[in-house]
Protein backbone atom coordinates (compact mmCIF):
# COMPACT_ATOMS: atom_id res chain seq x y z
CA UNK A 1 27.64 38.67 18.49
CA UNK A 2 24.70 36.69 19.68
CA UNK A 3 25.24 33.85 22.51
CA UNK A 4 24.57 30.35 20.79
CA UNK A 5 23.57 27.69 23.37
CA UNK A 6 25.09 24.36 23.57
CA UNK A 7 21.81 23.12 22.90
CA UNK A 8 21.33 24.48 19.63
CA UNK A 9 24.41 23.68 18.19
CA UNK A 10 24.10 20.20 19.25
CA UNK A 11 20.67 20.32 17.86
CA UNK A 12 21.98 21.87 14.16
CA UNK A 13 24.78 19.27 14.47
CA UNK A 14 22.53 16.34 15.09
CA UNK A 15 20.09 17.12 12.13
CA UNK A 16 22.74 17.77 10.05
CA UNK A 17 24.11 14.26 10.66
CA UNK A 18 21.52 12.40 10.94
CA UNK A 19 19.98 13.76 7.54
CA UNK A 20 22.94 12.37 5.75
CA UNK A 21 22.02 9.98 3.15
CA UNK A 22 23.37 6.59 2.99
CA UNK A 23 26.63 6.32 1.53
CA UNK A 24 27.48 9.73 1.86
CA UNK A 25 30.50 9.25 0.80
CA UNK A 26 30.75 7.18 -2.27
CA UNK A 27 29.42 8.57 -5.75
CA UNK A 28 27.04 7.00 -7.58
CA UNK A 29 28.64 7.68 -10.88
CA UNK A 30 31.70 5.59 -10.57
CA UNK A 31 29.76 2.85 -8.41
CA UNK A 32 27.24 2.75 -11.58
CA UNK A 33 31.03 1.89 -13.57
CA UNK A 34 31.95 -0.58 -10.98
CA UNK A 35 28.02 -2.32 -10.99
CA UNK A 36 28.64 -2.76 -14.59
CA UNK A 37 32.03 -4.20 -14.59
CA UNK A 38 32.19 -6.37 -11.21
CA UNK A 39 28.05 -7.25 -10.36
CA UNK A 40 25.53 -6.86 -13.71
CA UNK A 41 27.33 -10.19 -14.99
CA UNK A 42 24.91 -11.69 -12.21
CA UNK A 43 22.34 -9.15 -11.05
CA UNK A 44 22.08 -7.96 -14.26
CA UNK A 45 22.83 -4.22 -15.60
CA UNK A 46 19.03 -3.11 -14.38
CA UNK A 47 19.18 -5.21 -11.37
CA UNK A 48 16.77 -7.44 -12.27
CA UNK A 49 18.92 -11.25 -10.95
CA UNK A 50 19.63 -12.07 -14.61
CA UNK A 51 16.81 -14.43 -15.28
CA UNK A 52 17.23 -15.76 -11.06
CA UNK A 53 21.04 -15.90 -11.39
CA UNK A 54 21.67 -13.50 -8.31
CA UNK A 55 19.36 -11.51 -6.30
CA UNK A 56 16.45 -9.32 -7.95
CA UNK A 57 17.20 -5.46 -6.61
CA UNK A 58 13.90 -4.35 -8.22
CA UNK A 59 12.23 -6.97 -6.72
CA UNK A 60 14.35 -7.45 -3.44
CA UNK A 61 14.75 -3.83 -2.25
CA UNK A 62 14.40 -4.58 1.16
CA UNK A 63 18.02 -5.51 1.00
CA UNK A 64 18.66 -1.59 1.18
CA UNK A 65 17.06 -1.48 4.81
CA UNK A 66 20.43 -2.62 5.90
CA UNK A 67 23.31 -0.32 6.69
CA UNK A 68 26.04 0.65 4.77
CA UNK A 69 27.97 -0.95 6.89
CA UNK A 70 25.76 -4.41 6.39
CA UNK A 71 25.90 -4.30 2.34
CA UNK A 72 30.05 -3.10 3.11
CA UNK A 73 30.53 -6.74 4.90
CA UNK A 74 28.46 -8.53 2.25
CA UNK A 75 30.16 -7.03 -0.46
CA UNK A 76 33.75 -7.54 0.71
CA UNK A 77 33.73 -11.31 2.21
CA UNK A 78 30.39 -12.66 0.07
CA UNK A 79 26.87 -13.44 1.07
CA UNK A 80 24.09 -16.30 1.01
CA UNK A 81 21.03 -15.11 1.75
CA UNK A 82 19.25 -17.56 4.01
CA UNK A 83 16.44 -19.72 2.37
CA UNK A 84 16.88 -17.93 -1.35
CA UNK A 85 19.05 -20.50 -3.71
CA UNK A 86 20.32 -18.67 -7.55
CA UNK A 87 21.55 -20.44 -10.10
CA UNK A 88 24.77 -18.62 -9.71
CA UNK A 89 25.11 -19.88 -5.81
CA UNK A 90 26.22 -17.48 -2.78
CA UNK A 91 28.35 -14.17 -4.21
CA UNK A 92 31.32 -14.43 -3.91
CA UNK A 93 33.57 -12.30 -1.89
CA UNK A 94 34.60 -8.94 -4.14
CA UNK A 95 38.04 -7.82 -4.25
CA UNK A 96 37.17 -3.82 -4.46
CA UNK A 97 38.53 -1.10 -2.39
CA UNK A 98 36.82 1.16 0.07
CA UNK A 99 36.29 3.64 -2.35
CA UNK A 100 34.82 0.86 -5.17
CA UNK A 101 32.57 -0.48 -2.20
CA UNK A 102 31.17 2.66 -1.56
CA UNK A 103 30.52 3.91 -4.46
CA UNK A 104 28.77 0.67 -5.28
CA UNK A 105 26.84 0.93 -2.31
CA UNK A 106 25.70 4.70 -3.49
CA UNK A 107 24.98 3.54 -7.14
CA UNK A 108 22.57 0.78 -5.93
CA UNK A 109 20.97 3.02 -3.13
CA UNK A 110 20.29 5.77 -5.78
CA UNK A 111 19.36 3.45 -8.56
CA UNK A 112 17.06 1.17 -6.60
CA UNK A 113 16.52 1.78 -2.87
CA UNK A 114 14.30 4.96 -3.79
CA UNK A 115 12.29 3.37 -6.61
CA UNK A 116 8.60 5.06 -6.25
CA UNK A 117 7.48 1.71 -6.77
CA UNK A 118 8.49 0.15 -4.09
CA UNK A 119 7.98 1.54 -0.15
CA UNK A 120 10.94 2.82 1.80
C-alpha cells in the first residue's frame, strides 16, 4: 500500500466539502410539497410574489446569495426585507421543522437560484 500524505487527504477532504451544494441535506422534492402548501399562497406556486404580495424569486434571486443558514433564520422567526413593502406585509414566522426548512430551502435553490436567466 501506497503512503497517502496528510496533505492530500486534507486536500480530497476540502474539495469534497466545499463542493457541496447548498442545502445538502434537504430534498427538493418534499420542499417543492411544503412551497406549495406553507409559501405559494404568497410567493406564488412559480415564485413570481403573487401579483407583489410577497417577494418575486424570479425576479429577486439575489436572495439565494445568502446562506442556508441566513434563509434557515428567515424562514423560522419571519423577515422584512429593508426598504421593499408587499401587500401581504413582513412573512411571518413559519412553524416547520428542520427537515421542512431544509427541504424548502433545497426546493427554492434548485427551482430558482440556478435559473440561466439570471447570474449566479
Amino acid at each position: 500500500m501506497k503512503p497517502v500524505s496528510v496533505f492530500a487527504v486534507t486536500a480530497a477532504l476540502w474539495v469534497g466539502v466545499s463542493s457541496l451544494s447548498h442545502a445538502v441535506f434537504g430534498d427538493p422534492e418534499r420542499g417543492q410539497l411544503v412551497y406549495s402548501q406553507r409559501c405559494a399562497m404568497c410567493h406564488g406556486v412559480n415564485g413570481d410574489g403573487n401579483n407583489g404580495m410577497a417577494a418575486n424569486f424570479q425576479q429577486e434571486w439575489h436572495r439565494f446569495t445568502k446562506s442556508d443558514e441566513e434563509l434557515a433564520e428567515s424562514i423560522r422567526n419571519g423577515f422584512q426585507t429593508p426598504g421593499k413593502h408587499y401587500t401581504a406585509g413582513a412573512m411571518p414566522p413559519q412553524f416547520l421543522t428542520d427537515r421542512e426548512i431544509d427541504d424548502v430551502i433545497a426546493y427554492l435553490r434548485e427551482t430558482f437560484a440556478n435559473d440561466p436567466k439570471f447570474p449566479n
